[in-house]
N, C-alpha and C. Protein backbone atom coordinates (compact mmCIF):
# COMPACT_ATOMS: atom_id res chain seq x y z
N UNK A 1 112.73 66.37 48.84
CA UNK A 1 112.68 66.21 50.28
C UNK A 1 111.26 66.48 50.77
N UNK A 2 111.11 65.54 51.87
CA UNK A 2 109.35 66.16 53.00
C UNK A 2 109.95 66.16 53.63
N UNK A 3 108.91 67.06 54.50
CA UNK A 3 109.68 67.19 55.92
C UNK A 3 108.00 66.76 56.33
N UNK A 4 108.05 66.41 58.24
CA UNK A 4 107.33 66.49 58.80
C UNK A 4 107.77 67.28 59.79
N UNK A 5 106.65 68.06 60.38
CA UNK A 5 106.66 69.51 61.51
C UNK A 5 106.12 69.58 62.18
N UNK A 6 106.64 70.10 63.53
CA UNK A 6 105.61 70.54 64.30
C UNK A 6 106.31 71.81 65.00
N UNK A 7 104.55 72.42 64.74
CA UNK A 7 104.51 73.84 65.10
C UNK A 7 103.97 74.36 66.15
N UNK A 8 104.11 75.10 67.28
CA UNK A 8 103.84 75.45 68.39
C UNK A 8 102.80 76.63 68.50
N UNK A 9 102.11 77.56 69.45
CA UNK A 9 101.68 79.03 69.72
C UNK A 9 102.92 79.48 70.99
N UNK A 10 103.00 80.52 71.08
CA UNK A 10 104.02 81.40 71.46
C UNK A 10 104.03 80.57 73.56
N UNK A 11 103.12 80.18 74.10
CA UNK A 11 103.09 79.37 74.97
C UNK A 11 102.81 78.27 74.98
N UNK A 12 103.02 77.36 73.81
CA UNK A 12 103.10 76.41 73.68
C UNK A 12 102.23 75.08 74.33
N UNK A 13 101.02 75.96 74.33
CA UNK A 13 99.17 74.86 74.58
C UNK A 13 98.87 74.97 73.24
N UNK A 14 99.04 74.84 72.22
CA UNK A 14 99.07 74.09 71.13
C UNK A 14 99.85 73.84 70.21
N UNK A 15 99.88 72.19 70.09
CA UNK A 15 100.75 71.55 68.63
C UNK A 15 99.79 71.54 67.43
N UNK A 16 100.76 71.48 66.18
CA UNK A 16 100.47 71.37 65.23
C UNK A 16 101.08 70.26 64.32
N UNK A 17 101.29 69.60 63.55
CA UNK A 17 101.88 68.61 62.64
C UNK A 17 101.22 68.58 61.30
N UNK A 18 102.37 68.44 60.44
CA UNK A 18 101.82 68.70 59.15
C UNK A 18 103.11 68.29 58.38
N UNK A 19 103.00 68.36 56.75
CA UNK A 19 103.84 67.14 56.05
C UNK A 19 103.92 68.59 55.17
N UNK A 20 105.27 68.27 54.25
CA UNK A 20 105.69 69.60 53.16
C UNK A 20 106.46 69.02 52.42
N UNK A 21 106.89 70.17 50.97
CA UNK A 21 108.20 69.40 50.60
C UNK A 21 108.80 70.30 50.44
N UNK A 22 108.19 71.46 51.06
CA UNK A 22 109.27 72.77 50.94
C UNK A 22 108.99 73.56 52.34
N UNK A 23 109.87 73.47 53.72
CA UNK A 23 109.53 73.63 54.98
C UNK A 23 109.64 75.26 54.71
N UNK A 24 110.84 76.11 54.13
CA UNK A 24 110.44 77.31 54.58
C UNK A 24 110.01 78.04 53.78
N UNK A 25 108.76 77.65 52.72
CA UNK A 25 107.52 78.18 52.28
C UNK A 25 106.86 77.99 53.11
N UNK A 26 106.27 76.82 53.33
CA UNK A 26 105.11 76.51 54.72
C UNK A 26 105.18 77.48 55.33
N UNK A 27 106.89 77.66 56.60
CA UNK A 27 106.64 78.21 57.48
C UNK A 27 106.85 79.68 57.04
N UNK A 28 106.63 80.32 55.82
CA UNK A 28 106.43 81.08 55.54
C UNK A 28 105.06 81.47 55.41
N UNK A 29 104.30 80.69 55.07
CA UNK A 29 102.71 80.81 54.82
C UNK A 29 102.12 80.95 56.18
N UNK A 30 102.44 79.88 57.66
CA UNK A 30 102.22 79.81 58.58
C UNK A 30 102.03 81.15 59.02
N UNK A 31 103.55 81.60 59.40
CA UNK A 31 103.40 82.76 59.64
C UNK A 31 102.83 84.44 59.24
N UNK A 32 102.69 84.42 57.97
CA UNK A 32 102.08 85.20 57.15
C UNK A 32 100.85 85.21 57.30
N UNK A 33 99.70 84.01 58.05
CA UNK A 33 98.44 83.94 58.09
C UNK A 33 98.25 83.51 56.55
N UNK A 34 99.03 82.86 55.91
CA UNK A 34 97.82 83.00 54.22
C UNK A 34 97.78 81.10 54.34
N UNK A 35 97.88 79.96 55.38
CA UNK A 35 97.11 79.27 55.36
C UNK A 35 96.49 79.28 56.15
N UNK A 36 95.40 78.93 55.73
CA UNK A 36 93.65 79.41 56.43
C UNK A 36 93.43 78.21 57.50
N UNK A 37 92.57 77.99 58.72
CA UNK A 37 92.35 77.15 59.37
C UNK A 37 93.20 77.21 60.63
N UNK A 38 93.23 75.89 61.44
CA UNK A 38 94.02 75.68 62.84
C UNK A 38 95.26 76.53 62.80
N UNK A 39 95.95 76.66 62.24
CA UNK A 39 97.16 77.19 62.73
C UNK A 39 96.84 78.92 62.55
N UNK A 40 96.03 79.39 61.55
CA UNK A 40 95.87 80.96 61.54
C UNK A 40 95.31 81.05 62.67
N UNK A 41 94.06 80.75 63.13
CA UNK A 41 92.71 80.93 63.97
C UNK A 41 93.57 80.57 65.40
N UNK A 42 94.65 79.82 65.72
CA UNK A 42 95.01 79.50 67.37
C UNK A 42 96.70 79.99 67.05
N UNK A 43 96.83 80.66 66.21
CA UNK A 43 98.83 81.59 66.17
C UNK A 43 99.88 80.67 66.10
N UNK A 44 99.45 79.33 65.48
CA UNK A 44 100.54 78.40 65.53
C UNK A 44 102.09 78.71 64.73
N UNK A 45 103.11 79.38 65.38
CA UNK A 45 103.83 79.68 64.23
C UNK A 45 105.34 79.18 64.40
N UNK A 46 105.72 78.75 65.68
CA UNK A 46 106.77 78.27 66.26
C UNK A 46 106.98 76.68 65.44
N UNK A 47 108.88 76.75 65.01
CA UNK A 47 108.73 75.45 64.27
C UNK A 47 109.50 74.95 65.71
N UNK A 48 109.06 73.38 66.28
CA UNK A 48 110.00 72.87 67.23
C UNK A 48 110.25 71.82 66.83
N UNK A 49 110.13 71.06 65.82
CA UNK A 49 110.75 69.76 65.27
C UNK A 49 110.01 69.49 64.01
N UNK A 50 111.06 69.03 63.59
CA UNK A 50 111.08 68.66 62.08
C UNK A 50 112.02 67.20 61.74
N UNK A 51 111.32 66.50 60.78
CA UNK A 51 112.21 65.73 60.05
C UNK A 51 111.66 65.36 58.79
N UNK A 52 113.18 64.89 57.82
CA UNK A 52 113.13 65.06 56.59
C UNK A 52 113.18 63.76 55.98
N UNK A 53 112.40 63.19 55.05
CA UNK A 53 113.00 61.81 54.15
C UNK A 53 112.69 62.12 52.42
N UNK A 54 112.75 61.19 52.07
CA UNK A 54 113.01 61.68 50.19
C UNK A 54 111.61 60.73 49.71
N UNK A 55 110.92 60.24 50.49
CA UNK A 55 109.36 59.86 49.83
C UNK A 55 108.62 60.20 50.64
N UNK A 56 107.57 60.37 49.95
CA UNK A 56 106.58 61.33 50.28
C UNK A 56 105.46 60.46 51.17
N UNK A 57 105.38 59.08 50.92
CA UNK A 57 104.52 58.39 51.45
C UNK A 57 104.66 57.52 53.15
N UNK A 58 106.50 57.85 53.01
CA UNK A 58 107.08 58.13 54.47
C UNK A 58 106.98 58.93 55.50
N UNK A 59 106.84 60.42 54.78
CA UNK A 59 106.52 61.29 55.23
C UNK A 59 104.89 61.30 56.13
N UNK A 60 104.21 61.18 55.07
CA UNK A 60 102.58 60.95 55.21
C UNK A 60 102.23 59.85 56.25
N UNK A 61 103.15 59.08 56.30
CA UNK A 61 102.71 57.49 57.58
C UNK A 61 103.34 57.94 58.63
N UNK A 62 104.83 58.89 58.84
CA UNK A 62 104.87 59.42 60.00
C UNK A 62 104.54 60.42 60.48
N UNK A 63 103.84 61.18 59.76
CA UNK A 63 102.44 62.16 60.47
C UNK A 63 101.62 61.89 60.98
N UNK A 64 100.81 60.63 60.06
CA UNK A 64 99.70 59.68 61.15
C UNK A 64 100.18 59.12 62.20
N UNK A 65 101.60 58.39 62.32
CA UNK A 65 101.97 58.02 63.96
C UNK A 65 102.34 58.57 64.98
N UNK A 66 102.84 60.26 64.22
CA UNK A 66 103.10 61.17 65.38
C UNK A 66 101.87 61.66 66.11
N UNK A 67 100.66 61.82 64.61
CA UNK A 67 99.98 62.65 65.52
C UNK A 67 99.09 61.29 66.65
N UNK A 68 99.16 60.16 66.54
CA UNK A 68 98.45 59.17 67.61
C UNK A 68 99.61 59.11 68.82
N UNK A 69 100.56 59.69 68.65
CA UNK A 69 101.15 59.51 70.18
C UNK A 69 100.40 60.62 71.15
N UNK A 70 100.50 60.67 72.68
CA UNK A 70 100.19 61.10 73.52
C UNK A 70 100.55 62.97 73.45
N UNK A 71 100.23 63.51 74.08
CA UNK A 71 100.55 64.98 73.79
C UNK A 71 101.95 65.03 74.61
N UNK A 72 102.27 63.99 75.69
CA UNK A 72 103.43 64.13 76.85
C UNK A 72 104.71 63.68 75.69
N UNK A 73 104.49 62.80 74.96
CA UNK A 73 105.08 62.00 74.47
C UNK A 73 105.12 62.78 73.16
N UNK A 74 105.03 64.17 72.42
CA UNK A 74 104.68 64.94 71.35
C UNK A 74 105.59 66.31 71.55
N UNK A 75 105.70 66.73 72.73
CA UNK A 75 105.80 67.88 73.46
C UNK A 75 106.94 67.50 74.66
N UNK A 76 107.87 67.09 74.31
CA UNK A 76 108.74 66.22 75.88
C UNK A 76 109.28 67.34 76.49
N UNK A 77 109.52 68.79 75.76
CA UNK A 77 110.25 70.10 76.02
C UNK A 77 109.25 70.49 77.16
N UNK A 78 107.68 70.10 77.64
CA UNK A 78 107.56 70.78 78.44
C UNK A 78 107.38 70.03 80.04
């Protein structure tokens, strides 16, 4: 399985998106601080959507189209 994710900060002015094949390691790492970069440095740790398919290269093409949608259109919860 991949999943694709997106991860929030506790007030939710920043998204995150990112591709896995094991979601609650990630969001184990997320939260733990032990991956380094955007999500340690701005507290991204909130999971608010996810989805799952069984190739990996599915996964990877709907990360690139999520992340080109609009932030309104990314974020509809707010």
């Amino acid at each position: 399985m991949y999943y694709v994710y997106f991860l929030t900060n506790w007030d939710d002015s920043v998204l995150y998106i990112g591709v896995t094949n094991n979601l609650p390691r990630r969001l184990y790492e997320h939260r733990n601080g032990l991956a380094d970069g955007f999500t340690k440095k701005y507290n991204v740790h909130k999971l608010v959507y996810y989805e799952y398919t069984n190739d990996v290269y599915s996964a990877i093409s709907r990360e690139k189209q999520l992340k080109k949608w609009t932030r309104a259109k990314r974020m509809p919860w707010l």
